[in-house]
C-alpha atoms as a PDB file:
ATOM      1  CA  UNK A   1     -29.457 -16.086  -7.473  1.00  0.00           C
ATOM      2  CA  UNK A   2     -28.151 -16.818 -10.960  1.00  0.00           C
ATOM      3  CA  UNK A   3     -27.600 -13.023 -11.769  1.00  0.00           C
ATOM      4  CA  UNK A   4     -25.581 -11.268  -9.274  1.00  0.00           C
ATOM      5  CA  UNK A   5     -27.053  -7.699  -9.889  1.00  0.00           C
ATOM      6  CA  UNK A   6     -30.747  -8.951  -8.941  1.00  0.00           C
ATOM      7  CA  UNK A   7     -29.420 -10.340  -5.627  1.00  0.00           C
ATOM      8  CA  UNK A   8     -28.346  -7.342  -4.917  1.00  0.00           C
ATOM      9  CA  UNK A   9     -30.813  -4.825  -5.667  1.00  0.00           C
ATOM     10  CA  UNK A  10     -32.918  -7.360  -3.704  1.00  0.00           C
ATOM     11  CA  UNK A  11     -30.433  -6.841  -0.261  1.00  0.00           C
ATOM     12  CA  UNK A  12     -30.420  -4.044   2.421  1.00  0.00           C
ATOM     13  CA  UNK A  13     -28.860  -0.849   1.049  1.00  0.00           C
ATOM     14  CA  UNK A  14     -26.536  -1.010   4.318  1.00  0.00           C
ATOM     15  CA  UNK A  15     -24.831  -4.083   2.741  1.00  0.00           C
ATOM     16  CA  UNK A  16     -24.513  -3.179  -0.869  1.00  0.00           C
ATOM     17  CA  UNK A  17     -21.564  -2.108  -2.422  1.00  0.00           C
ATOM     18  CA  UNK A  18     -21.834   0.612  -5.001  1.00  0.00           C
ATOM     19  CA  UNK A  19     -21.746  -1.333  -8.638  1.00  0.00           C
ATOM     20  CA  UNK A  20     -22.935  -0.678 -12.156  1.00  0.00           C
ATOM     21  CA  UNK A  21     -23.873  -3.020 -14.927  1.00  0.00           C
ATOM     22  CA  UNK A  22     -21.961  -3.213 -17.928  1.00  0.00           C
ATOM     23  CA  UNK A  23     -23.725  -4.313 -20.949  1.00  0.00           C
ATOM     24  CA  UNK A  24     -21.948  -4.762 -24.608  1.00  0.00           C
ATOM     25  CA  UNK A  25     -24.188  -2.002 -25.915  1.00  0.00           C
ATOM     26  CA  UNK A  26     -24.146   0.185 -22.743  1.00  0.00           C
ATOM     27  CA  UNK A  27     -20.551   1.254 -21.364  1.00  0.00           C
ATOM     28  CA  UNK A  28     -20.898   4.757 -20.208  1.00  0.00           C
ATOM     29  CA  UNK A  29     -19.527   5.149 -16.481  1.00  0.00           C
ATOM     30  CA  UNK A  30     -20.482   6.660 -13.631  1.00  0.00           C
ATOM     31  CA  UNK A  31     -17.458   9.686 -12.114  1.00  0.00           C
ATOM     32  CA  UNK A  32     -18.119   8.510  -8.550  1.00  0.00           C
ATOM     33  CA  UNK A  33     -17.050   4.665  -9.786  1.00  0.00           C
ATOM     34  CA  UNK A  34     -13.987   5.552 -12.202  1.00  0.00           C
ATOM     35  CA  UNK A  35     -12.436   7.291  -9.152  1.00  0.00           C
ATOM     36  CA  UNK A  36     -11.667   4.496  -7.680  1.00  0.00           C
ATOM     37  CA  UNK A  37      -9.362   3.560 -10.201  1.00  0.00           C
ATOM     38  CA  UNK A  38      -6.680   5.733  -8.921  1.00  0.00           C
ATOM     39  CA  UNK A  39      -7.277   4.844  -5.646  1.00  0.00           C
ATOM     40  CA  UNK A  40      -7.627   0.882  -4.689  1.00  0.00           C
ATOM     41  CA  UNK A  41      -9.329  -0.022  -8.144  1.00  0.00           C
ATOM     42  CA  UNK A  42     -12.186  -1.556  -9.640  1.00  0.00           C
ATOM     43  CA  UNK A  43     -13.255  -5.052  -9.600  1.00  0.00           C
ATOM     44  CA  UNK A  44     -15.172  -6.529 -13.071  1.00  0.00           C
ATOM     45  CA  UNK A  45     -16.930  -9.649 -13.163  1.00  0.00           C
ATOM     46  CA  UNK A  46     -19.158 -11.989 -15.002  1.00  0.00           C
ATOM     47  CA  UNK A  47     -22.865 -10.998 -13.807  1.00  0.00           C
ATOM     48  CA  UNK A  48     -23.643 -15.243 -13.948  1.00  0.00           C
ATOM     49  CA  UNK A  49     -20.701 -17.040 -13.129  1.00  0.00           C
ATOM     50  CA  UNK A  50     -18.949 -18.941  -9.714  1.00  0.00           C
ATOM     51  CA  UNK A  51     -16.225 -19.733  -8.303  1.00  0.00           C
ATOM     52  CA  UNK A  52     -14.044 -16.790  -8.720  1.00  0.00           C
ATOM     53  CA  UNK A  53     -14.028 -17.071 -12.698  1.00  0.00           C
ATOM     54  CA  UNK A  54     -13.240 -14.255 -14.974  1.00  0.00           C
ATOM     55  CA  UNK A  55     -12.393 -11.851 -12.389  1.00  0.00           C
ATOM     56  CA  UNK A  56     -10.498  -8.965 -12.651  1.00  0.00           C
ATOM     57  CA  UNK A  57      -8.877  -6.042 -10.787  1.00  0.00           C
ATOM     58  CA  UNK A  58      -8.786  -2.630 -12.552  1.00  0.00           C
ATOM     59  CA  UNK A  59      -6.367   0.369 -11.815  1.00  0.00           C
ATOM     60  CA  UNK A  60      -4.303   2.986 -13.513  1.00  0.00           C
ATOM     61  CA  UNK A  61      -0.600   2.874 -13.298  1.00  0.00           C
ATOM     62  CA  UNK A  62       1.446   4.827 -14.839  1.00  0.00           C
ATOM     63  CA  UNK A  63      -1.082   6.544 -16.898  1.00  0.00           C
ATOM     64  CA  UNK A  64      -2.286   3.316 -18.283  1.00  0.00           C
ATOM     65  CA  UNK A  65      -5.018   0.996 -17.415  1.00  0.00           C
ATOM     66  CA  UNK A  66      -3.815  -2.226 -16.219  1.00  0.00           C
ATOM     67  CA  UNK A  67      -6.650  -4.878 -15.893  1.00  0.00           C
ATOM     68  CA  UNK A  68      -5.486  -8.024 -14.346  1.00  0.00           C
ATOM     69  CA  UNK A  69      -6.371 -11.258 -12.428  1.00  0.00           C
ATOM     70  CA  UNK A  70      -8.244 -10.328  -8.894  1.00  0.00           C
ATOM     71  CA  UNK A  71      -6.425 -13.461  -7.162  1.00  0.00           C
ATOM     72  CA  UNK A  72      -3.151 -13.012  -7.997  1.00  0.00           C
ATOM     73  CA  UNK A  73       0.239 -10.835  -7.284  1.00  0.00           C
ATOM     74  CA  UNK A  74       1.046 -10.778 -11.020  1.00  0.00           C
ATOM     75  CA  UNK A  75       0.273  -8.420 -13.226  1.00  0.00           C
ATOM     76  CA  UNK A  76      -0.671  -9.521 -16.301  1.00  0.00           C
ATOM     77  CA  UNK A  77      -2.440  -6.636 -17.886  1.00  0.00           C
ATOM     78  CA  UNK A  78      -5.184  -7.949 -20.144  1.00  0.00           C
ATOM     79  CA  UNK A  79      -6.258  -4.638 -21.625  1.00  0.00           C
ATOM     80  CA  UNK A  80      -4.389  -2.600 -24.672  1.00  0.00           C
ATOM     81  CA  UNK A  81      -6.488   0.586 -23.769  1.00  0.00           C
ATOM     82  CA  UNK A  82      -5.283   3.645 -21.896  1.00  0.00           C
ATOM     83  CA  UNK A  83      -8.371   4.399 -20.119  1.00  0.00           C
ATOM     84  CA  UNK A  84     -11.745   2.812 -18.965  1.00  0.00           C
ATOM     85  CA  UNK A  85     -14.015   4.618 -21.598  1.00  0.00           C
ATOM     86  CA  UNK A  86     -12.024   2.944 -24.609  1.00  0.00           C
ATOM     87  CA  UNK A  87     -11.664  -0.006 -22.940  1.00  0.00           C
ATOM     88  CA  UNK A  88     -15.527  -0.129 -21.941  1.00  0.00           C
ATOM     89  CA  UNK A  89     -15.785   0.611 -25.072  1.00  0.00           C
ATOM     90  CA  UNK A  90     -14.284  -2.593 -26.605  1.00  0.00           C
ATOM     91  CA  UNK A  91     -15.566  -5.059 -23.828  1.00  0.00           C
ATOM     92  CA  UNK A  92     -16.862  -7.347 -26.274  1.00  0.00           C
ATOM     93  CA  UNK A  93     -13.433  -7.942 -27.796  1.00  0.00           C
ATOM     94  CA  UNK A  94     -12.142  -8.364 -24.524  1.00  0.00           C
ATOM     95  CA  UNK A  95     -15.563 -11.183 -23.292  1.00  0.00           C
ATOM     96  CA  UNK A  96     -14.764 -13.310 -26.558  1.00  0.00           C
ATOM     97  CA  UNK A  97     -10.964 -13.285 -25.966  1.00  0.00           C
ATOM     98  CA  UNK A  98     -11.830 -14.162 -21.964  1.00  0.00           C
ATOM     99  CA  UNK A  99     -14.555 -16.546 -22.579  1.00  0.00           C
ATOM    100  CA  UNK A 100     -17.142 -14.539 -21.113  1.00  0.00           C
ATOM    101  CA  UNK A 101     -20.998 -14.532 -22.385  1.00  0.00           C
ATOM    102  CA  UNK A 102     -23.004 -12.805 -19.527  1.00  0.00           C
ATOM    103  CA  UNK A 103     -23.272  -8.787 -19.069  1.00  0.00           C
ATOM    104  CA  UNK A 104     -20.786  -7.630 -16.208  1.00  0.00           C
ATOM    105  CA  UNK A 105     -20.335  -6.172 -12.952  1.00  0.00           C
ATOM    106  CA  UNK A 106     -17.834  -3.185 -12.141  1.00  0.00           C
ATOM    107  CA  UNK A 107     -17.602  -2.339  -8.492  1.00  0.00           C
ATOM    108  CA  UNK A 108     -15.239  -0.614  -6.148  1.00  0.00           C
ATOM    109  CA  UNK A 109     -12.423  -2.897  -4.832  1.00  0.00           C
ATOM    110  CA  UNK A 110     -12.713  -3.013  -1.308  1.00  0.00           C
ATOM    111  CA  UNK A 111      -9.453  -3.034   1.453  1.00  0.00           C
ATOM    112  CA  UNK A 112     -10.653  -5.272   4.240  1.00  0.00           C
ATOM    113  CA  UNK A 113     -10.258  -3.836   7.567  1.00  0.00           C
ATOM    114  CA  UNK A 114      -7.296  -2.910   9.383  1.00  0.00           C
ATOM    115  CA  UNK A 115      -7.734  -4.718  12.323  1.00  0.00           C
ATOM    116  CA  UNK A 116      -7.782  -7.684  10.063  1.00  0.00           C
ATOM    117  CA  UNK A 117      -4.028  -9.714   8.758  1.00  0.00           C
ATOM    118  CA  UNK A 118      -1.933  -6.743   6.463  1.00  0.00           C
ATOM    119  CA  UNK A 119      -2.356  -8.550   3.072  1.00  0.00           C
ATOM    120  CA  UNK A 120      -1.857  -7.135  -0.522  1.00  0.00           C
ATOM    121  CA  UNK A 121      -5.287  -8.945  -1.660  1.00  0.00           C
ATOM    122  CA  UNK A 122      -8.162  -8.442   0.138  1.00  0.00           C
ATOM    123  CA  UNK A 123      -9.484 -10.704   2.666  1.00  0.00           C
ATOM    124  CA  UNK A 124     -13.039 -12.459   1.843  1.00  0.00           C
ATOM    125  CA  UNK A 125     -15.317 -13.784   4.385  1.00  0.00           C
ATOM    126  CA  UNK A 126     -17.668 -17.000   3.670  1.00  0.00           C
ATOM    127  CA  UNK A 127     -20.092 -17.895   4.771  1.00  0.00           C
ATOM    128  CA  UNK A 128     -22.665 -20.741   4.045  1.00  0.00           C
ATOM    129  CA  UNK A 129     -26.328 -20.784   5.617  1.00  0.00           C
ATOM    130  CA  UNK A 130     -28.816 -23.217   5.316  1.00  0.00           C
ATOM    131  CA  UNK A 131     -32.404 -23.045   5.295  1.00  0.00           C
ATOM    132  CA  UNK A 132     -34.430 -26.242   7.017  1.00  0.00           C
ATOM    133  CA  UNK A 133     -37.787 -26.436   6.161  1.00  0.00           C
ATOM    134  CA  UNK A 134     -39.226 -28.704   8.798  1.00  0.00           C
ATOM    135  CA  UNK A 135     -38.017 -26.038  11.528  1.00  0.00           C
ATOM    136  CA  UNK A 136     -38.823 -23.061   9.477  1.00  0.00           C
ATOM    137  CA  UNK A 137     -35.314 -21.131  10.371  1.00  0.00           C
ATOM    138  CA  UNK A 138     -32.082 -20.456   8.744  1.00  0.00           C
ATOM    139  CA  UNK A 139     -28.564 -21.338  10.569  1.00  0.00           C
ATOM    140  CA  UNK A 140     -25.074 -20.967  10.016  1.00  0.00           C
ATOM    141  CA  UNK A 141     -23.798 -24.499   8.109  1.00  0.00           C
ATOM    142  CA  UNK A 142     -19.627 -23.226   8.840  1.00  0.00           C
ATOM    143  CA  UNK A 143     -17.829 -19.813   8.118  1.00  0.00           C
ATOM    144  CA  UNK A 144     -14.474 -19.048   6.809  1.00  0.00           C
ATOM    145  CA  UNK A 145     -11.698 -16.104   5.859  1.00  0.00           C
ATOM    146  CA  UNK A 146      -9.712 -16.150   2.777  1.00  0.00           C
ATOM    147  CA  UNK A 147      -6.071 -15.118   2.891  1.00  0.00           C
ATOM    148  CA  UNK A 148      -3.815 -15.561  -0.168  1.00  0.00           C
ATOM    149  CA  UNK A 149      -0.050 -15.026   0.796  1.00  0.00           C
ATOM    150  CA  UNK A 150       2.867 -13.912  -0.372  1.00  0.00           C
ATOM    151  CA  UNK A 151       2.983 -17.435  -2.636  1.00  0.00           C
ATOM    152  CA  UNK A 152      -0.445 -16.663  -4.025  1.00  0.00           C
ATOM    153  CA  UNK A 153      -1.614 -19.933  -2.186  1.00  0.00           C
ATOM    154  CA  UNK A 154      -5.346 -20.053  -0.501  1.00  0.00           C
ATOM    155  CA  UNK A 155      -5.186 -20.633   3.514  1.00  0.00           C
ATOM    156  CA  UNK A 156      -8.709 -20.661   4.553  1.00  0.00           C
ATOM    157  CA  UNK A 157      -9.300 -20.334   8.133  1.00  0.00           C
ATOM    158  CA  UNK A 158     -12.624 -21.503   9.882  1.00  0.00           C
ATOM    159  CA  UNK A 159     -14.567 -19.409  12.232  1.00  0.00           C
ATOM    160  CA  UNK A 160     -13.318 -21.937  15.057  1.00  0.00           C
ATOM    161  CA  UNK A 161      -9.338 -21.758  14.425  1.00  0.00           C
ATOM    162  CA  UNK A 162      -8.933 -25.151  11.731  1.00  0.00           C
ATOM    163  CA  UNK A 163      -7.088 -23.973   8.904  1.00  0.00           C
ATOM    164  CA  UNK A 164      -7.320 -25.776   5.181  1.00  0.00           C
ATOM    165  CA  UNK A 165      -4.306 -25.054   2.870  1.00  0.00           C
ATOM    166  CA  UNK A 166      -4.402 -27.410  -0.334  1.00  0.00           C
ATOM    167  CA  UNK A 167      -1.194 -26.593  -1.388  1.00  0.00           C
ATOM    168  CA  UNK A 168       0.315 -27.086   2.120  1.00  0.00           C
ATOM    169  CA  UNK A 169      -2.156 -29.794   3.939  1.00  0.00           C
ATOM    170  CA  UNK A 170       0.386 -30.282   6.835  1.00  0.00           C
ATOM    171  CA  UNK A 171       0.469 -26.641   7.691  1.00  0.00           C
ATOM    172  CA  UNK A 172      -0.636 -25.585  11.142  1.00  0.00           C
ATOM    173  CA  UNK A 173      -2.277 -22.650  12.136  1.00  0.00           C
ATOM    174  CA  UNK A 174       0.440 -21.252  14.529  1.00  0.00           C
ATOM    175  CA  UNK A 175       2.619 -21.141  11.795  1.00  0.00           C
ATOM    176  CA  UNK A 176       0.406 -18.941   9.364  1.00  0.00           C
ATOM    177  CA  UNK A 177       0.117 -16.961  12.585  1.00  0.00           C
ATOM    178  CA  UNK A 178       3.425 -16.229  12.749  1.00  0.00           C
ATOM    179  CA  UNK A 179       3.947 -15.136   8.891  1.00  0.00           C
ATOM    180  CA  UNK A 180       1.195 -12.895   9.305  1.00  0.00           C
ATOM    181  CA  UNK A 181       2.154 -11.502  12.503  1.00  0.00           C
ATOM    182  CA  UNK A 182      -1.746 -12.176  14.003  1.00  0.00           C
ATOM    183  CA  UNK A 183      -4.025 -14.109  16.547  1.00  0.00           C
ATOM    184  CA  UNK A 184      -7.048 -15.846  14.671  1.00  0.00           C
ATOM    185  CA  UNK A 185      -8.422 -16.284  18.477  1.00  0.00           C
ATOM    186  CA  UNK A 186      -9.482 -12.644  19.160  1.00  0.00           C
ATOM    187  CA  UNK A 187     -12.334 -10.816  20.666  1.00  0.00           C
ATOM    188  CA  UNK A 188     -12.624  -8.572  17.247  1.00  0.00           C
ATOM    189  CA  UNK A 189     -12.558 -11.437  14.930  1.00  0.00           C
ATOM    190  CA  UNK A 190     -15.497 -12.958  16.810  1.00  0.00           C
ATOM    191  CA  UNK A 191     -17.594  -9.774  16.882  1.00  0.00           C
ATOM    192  CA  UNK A 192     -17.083 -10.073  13.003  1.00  0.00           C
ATOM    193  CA  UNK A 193     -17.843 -13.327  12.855  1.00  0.00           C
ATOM    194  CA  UNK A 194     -21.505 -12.427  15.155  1.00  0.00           C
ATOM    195  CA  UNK A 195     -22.017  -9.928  12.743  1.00  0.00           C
ATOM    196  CA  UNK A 196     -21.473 -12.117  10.181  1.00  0.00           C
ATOM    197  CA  UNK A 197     -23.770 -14.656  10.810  1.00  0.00           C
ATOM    198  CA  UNK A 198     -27.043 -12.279  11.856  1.00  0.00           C
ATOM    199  CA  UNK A 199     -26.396 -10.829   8.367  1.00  0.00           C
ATOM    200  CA  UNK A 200     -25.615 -13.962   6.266  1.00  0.00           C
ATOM    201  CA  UNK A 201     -29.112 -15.115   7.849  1.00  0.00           C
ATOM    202  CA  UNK A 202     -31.183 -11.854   7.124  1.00  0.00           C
ATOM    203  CA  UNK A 203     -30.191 -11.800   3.602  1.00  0.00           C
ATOM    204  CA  UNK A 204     -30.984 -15.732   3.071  1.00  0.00           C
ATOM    205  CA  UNK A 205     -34.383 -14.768   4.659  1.00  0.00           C
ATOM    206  CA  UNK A 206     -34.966 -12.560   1.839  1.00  0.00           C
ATOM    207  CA  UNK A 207     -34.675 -15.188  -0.794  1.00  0.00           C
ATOM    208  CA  UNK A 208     -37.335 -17.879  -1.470  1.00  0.00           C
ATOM    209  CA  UNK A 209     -36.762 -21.108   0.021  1.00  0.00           C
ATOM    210  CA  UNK A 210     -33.318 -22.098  -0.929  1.00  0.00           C
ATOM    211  CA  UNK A 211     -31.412 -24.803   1.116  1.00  0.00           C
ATOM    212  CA  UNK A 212     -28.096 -23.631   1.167  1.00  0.00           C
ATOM    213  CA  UNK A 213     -26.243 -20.393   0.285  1.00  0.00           C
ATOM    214  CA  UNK A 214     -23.000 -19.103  -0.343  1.00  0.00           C
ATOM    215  CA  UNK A 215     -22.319 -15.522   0.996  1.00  0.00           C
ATOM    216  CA  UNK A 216     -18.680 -13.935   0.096  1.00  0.00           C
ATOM    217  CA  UNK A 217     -18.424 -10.561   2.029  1.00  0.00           C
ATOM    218  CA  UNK A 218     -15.649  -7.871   2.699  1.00  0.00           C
ATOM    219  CA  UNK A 219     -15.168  -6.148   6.225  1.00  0.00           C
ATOM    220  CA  UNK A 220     -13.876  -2.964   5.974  1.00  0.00           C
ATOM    221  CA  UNK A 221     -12.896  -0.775   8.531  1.00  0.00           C
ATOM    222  CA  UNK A 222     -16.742   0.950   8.529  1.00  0.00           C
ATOM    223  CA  UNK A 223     -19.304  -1.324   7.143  1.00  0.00           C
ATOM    224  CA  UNK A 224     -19.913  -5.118   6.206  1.00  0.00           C
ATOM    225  CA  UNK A 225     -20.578  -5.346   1.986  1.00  0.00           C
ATOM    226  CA  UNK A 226     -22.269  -8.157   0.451  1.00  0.00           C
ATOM    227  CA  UNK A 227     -19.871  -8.903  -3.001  1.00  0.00           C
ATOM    228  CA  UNK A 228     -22.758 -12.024  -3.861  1.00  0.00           C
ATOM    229  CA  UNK A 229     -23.997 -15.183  -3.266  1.00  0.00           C
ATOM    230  CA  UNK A 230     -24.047 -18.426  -4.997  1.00  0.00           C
ATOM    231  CA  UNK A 231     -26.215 -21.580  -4.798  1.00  0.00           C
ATOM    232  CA  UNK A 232     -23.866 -23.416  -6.314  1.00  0.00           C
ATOM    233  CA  UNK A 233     -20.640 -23.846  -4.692  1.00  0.00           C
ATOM    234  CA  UNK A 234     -17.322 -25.959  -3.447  1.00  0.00           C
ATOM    235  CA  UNK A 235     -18.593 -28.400  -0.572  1.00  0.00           C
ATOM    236  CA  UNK A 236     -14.300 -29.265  -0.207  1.00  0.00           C
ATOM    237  CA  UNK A 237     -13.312 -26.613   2.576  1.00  0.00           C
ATOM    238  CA  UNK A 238     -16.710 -27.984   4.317  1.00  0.00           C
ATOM    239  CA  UNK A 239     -16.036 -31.316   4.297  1.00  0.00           C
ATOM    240  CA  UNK A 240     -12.776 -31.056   5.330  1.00  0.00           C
ATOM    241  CA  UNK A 241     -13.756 -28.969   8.327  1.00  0.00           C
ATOM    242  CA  UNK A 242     -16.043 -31.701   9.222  1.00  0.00           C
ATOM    243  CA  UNK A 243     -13.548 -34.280   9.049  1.00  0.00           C
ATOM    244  CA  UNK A 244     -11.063 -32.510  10.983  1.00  0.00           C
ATOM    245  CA  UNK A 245     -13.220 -31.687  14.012  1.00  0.00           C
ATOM    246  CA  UNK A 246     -14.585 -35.454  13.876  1.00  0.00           C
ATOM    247  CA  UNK A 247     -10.744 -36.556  13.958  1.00  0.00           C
ATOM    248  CA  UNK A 248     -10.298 -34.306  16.678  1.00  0.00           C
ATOM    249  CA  UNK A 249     -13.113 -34.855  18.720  1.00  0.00           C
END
């Protein structure tokens, strides 16, 4: 669990994005991956790490490479190279300067699916599973979407309609519905959610015994990709699901 890339070797093929991994003595590049920089992008990211850290978004504009912050509108552009070779090239410069001191992982960005909210950052699904080892099964602990909006701030929206916004706790769900123009209660969403959940538990069932797992995935309009999955993770959105439906109920 620790490295990323050994996860997912270890996962179906149907749920693995293409990715390579960059090492500071190793930076050639595969054609099929650079494409994607003039297309959606590239993603780069620590190959141990959590929590979103060190993350970055990779395109050409303008002739130039910009390499910025994945969760965020800005850009920032953290490279002073021109293309992906040279900057490959100089990635440890850029690990020291970022605080970075595992190998990394460069993968395709992916545009979530357009029956999904229109949103200029990608929408990520969570998903937690637990193993118990009394009953010998794995379940589905809670379930989430990630949608950043126009102010860059986190609304994270449960697979049963309770929304959790830290920067706006009093916000309700109708009115996120509203800016983004779409129904969280919908027949697609919940086929997503199904096939969610039967996939979140066949790749847990894969690992050895592990309590409780962190699965961050992208829906696109054709397939369902596994980005990776953490052992270690935020219990806050959980929690505060729990207390929610316990208020409510």
């Amino acid at each position: 669990m620790q490295q990323k890339s050994n996860l997912l070797h270890r996962i179906p093929k149907k749920y693995r994005p293409h990715f390579e991994t960059i090492t500071d003595e190793s930076y050639s590049i595969n054609p099929k991956l650079e494409k994607f920089l003039y297309k959606d992008g590239l993603v780069l990211k620590p190959n141990i790490g959590s929590r979103s850290r060190n993350t970055y978004h990779l395109f050409m504009k303008n002739e130039k490479l910009i390499v910025k912050d994945l969760f965020t509108l800005k850009i920032n552009n953290k490279s002073m190279h021109n293309n992906l070779l040279d900057f490959l090239g100089d990635i440890k410069t850029f690990k020291k300067r970022e605080g970075i001191y595992s190998n990394l992982i460069l993968m395709p960005y992916l545009k979530h699916s357009n029956i999904l909210p229109k949103n200029d950052i990608s929408i990520v699904f969570r998903t937690i599973s637990e193993y118990s080892m009394e009953q010998d099964q794995i379940s589905i602990k809670e379930a989430w979407m990630e949608i950043f909006d126009k102010n860059n701030n986190l609304n994270i929206i449960n697979h049963e309609q309770y929304l959790f916004n830290i920067d706006r706790p009093q916000m309700r769900l109708e009115e996120l519905e509203k800016i983004l123009n779409f129904k969280f209660k919908n027949e697609e969403l919940r086929k997503i959610y199904k096939l969610l959940f039967s996939a979140s538990k066949a790749v847990h069932s894969i690992l050895p015994p592990i309590n409780e797992v962190a699965w961050d995935w992208i829906k696109t309009d054709n397939k369902l990709y596994l980005l990776e999955g953490n052992s270690s993770f935020s219990l806050y959105p959980i929690k505060y699901f729990k207390i929610l439906k316990n208020r409510l109920h």
